[in-house]
PDB file of N, CA and C in Angstrom:
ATOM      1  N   UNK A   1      91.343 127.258  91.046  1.00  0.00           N
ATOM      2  CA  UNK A   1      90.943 126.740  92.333  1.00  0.00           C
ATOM      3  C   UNK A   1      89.433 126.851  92.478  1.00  0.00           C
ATOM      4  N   UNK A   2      88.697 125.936  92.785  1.00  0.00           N
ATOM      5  CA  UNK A   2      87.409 125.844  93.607  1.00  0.00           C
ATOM      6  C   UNK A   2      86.867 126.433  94.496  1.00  0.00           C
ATOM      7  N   UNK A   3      86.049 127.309  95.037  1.00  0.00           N
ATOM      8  CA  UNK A   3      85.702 127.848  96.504  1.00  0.00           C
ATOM      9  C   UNK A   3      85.488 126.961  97.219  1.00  0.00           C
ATOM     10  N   UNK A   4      85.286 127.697  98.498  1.00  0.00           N
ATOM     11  CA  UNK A   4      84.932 126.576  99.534  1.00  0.00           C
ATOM     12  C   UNK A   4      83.977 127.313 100.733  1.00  0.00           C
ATOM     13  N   UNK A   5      82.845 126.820 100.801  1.00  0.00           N
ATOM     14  CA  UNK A   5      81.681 127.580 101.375  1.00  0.00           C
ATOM     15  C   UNK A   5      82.122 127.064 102.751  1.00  0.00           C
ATOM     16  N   UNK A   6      81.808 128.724 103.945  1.00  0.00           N
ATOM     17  CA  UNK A   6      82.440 128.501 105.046  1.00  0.00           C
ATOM     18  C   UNK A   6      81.932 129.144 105.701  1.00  0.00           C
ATOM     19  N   UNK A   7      81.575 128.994 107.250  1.00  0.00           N
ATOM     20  CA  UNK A   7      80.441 129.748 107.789  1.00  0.00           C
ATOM     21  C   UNK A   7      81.099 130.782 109.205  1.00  0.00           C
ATOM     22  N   UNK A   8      81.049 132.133 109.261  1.00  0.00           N
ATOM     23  CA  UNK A   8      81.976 133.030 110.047  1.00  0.00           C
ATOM     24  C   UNK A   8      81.222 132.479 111.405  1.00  0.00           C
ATOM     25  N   UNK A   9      82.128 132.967 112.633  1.00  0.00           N
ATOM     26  CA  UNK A   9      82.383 132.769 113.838  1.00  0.00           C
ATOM     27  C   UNK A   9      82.313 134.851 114.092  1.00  0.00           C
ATOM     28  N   UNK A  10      82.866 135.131 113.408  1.00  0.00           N
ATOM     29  CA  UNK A  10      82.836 136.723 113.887  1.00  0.00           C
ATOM     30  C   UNK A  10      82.664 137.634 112.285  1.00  0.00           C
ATOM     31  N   UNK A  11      82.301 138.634 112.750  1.00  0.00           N
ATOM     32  CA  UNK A  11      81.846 140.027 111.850  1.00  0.00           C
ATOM     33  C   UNK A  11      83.428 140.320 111.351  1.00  0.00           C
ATOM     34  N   UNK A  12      84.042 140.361 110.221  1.00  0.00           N
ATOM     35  CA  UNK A  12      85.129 140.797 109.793  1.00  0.00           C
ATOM     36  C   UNK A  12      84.800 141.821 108.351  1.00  0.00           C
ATOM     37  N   UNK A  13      85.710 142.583 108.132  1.00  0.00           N
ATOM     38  CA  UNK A  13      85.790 143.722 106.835  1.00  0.00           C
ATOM     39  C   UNK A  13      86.439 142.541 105.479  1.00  0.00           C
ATOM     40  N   UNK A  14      85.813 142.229 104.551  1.00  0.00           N
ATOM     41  CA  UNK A  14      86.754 141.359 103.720  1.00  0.00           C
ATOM     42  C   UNK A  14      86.846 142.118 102.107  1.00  0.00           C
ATOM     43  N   UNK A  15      87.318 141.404 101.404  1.00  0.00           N
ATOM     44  CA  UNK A  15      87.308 142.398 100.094  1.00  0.00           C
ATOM     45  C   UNK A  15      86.632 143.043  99.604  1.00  0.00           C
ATOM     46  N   UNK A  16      85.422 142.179  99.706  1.00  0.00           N
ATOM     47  CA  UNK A  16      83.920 142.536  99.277  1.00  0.00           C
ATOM     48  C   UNK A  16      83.048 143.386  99.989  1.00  0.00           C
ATOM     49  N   UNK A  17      83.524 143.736 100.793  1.00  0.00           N
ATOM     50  CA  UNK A  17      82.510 144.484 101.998  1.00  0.00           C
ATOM     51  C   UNK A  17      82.592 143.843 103.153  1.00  0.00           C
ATOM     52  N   UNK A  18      81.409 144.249 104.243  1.00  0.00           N
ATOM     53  CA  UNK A  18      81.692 143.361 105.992  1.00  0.00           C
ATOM     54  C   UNK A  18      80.349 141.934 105.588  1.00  0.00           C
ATOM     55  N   UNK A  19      81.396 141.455 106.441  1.00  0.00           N
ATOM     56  CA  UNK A  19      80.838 140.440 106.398  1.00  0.00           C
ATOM     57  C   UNK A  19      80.119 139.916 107.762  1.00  0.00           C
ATOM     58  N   UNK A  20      79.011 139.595 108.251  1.00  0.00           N
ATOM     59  CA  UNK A  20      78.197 139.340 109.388  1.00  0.00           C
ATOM     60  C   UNK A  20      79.009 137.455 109.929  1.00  0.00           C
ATOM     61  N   UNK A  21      78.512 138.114 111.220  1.00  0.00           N
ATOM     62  CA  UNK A  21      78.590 136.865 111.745  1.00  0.00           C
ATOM     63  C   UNK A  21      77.669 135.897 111.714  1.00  0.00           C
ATOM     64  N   UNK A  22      78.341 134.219 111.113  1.00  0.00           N
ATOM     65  CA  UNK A  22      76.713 133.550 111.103  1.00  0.00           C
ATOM     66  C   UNK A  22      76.667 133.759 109.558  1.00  0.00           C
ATOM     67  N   UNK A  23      77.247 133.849 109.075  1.00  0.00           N
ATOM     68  CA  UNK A  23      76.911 133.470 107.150  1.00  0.00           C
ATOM     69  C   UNK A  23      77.753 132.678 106.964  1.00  0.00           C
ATOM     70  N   UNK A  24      77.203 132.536 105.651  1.00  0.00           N
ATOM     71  CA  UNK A  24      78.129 131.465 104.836  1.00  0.00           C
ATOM     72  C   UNK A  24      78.447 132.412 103.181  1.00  0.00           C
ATOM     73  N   UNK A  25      79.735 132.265 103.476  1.00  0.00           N
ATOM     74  CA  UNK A  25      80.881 132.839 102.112  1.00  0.00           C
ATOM     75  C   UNK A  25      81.488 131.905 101.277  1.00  0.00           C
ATOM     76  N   UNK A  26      82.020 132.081 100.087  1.00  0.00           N
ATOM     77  CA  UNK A  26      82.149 131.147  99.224  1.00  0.00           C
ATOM     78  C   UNK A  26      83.568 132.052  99.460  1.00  0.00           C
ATOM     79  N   UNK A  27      84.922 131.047  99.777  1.00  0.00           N
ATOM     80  CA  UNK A  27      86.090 131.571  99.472  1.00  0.00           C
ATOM     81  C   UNK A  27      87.217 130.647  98.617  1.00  0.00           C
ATOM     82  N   UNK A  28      88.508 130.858  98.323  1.00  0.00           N
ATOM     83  CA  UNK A  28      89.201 129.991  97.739  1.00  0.00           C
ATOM     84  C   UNK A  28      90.080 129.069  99.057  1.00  0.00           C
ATOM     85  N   UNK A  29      90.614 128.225  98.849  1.00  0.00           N
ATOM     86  CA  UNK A  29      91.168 127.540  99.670  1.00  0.00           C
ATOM     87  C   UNK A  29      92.306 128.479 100.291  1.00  0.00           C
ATOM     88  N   UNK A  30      93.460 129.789 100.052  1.00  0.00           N
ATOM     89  CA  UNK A  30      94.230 130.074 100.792  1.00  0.00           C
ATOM     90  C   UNK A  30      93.324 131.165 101.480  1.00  0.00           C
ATOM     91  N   UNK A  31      92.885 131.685 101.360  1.00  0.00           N
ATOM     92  CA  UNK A  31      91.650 132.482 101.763  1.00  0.00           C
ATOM     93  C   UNK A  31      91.180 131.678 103.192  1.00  0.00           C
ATOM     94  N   UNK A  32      90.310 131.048 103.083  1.00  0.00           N
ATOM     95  CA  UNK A  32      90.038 129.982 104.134  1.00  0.00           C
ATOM     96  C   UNK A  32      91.138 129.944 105.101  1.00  0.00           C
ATOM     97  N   UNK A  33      91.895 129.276 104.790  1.00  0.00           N
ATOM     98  CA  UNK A  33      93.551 129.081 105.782  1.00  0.00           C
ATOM     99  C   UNK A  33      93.775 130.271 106.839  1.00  0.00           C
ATOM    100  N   UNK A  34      94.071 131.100 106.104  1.00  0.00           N
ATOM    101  CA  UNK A  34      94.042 132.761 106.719  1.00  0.00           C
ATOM    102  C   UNK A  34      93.132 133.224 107.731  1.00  0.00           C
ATOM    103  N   UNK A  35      91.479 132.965 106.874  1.00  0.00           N
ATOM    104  CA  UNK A  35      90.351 133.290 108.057  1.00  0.00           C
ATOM    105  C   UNK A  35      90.838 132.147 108.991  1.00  0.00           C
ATOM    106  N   UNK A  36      90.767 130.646 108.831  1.00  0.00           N
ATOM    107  CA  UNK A  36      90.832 130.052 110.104  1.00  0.00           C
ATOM    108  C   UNK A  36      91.648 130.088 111.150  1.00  0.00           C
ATOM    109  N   UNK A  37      92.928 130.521 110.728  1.00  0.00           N
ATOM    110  CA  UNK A  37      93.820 130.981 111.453  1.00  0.00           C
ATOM    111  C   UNK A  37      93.804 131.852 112.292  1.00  0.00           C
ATOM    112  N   UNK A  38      92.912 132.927 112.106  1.00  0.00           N
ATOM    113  CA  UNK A  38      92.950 134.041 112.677  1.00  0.00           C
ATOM    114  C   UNK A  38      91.161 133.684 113.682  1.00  0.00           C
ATOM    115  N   UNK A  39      90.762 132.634 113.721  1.00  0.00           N
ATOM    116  CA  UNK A  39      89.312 132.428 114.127  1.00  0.00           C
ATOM    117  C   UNK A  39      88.331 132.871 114.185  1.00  0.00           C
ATOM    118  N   UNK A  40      88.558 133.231 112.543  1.00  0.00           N
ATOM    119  CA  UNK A  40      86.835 133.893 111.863  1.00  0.00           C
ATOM    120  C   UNK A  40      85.973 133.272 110.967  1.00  0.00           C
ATOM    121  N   UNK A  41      86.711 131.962 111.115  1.00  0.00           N
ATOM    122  CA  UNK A  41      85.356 130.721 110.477  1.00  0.00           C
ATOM    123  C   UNK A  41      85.714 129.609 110.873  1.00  0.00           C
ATOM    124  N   UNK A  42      84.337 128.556 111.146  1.00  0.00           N
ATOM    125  CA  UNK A  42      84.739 127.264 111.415  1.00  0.00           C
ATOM    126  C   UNK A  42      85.764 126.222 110.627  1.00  0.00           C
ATOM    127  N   UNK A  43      86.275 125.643 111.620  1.00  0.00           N
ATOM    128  CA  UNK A  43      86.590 124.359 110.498  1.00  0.00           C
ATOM    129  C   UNK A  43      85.728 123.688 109.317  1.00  0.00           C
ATOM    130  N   UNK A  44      86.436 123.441 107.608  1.00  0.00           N
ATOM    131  CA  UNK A  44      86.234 123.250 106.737  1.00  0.00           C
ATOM    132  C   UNK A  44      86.983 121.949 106.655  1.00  0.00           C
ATOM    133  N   UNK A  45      86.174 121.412 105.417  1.00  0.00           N
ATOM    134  CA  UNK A  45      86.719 120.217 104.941  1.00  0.00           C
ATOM    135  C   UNK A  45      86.707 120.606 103.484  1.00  0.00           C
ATOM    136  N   UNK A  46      87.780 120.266 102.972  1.00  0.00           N
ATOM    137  CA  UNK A  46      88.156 120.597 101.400  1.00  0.00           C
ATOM    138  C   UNK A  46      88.053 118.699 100.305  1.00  0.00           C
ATOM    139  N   UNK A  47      87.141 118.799 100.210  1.00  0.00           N
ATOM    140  CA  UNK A  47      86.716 117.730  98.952  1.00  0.00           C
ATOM    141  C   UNK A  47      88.640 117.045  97.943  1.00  0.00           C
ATOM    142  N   UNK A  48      88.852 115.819  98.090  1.00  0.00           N
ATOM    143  CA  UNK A  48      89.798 115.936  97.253  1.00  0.00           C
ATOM    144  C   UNK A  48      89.345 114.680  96.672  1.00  0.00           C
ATOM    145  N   UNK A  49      90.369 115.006  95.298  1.00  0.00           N
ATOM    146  CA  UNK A  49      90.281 114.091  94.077  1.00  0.00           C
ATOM    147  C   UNK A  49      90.131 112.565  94.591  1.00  0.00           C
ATOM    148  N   UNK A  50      89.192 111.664  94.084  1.00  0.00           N
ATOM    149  CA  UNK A  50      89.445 110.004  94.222  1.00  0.00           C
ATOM    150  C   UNK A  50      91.081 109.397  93.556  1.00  0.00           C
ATOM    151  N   UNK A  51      91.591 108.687  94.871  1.00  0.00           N
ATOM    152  CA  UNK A  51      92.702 108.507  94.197  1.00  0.00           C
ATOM    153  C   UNK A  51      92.556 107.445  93.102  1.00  0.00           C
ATOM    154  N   UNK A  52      93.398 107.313  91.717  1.00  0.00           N
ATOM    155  CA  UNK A  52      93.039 106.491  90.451  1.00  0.00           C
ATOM    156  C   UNK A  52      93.714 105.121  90.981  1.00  0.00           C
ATOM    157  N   UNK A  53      93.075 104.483  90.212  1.00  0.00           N
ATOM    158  CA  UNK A  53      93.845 102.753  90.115  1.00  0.00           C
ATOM    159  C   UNK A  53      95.321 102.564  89.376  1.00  0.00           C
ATOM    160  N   UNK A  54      96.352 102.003  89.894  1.00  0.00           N
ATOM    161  CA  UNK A  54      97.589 101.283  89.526  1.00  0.00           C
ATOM    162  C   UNK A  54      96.989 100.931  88.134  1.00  0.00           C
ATOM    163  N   UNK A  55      97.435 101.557  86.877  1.00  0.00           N
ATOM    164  CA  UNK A  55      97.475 100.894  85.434  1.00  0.00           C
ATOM    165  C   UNK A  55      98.360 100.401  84.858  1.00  0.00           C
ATOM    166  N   UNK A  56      99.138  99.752  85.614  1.00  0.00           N
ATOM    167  CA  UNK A  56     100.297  99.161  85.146  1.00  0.00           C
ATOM    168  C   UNK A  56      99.516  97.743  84.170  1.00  0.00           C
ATOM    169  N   UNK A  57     100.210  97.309  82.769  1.00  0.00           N
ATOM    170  CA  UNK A  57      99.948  96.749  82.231  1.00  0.00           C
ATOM    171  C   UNK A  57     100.422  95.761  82.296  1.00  0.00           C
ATOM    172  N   UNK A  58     100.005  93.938  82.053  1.00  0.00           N
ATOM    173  CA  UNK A  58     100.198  93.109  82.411  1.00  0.00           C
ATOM    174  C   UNK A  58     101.652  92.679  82.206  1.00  0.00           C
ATOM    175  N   UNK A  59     102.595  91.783  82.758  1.00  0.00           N
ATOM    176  CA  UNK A  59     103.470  91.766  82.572  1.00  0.00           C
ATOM    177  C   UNK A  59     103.633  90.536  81.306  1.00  0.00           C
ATOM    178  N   UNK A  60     104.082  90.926  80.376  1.00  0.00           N
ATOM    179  CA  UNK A  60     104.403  90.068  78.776  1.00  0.00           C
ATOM    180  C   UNK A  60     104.945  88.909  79.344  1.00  0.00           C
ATOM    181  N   UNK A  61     104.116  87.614  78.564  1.00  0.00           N
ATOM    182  CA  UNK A  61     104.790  86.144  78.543  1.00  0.00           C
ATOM    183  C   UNK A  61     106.179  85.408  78.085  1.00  0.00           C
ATOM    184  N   UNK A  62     106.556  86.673  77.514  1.00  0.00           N
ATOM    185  CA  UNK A  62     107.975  86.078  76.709  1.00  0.00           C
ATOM    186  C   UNK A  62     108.928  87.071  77.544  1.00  0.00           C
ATOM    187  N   UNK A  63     108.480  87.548  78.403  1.00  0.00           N
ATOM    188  CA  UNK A  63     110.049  88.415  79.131  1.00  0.00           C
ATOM    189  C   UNK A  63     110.065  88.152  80.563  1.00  0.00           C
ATOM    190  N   UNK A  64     109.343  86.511  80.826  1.00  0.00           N
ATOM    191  CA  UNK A  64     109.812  86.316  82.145  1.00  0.00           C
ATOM    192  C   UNK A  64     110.702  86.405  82.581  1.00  0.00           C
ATOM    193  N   UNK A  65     111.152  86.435  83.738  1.00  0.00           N
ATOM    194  CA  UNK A  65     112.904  86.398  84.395  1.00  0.00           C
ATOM    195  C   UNK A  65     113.012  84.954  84.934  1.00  0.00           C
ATOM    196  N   UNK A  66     114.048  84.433  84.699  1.00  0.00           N
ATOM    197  CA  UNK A  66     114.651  83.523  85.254  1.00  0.00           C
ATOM    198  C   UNK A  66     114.020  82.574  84.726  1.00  0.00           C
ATOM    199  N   UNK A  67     113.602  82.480  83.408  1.00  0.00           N
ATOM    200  CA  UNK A  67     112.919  81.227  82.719  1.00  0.00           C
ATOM    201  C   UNK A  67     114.120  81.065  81.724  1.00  0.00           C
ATOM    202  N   UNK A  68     114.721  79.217  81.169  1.00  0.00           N
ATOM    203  CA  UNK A  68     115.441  79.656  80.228  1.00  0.00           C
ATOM    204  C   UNK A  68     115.125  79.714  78.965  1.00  0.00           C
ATOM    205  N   UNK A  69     116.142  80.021  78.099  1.00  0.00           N
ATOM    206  CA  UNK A  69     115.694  80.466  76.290  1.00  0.00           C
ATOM    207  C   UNK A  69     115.046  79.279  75.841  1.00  0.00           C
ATOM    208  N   UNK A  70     114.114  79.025  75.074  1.00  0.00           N
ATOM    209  CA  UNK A  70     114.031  77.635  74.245  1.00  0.00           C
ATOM    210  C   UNK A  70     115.038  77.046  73.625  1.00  0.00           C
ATOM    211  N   UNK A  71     115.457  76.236  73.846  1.00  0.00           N
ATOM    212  CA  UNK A  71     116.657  75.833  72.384  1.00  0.00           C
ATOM    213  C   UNK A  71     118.068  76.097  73.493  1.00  0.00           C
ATOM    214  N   UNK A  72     118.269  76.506  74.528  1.00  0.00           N
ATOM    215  CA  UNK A  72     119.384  77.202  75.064  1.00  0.00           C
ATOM    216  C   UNK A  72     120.279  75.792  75.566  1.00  0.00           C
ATOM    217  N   UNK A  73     121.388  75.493  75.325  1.00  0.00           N
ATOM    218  CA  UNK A  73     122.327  73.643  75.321  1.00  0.00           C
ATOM    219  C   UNK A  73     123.322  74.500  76.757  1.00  0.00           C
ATOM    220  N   UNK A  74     123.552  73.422  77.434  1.00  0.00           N
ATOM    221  CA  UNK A  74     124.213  73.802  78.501  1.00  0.00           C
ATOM    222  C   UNK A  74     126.032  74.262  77.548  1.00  0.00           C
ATOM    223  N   UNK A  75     127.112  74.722  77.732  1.00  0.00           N
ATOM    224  CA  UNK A  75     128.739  74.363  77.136  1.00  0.00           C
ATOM    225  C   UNK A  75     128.936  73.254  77.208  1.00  0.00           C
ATOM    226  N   UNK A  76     129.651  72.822  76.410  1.00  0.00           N
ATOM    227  CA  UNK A  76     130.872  71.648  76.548  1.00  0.00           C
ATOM    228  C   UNK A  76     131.913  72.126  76.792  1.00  0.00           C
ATOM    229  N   UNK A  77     132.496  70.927  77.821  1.00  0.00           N
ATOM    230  CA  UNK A  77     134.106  70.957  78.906  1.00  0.00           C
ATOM    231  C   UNK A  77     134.642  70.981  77.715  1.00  0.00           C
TER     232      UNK A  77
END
């Protein structure tokens, strides 16, 4: 996981030692969740991936649907 730099609202005790009000901490994303919950840092925005492009590959000339066979003779009655 990535940190996510986040700036306190109040003075709290955290793993590392106390932390002042009015900084900015580098935490992991469930970390974050927790402080915000409890309203000891502002709202964050968490960066996410660009979603990728549809790579579906072209659809093949010889497996149309509903085209008929070459050569294909109706039955005889």
């Amino acid at each position: 996981m990535s940190g996510i730099e986040v700036k306190t609202l109040k003075s709290f005790k955290a793993d590392d030692g106390y932390v002042k009000k009015n900084s900015t901490i580098t935490v992991d994303e469930f970390r974050a969740k927790e402080l915000l919950r409890n309203g000891l840092i502002e709202d964050y925005e968490v960066k996410s991936a660009p979603v990728p492009e549809n790579k579906k590959a072209p659809d093949p000339d010889n497996k149309v649907a509903g085209k008929p066979k070459p050569g294909a003779q109706a039955k005889a009655k």
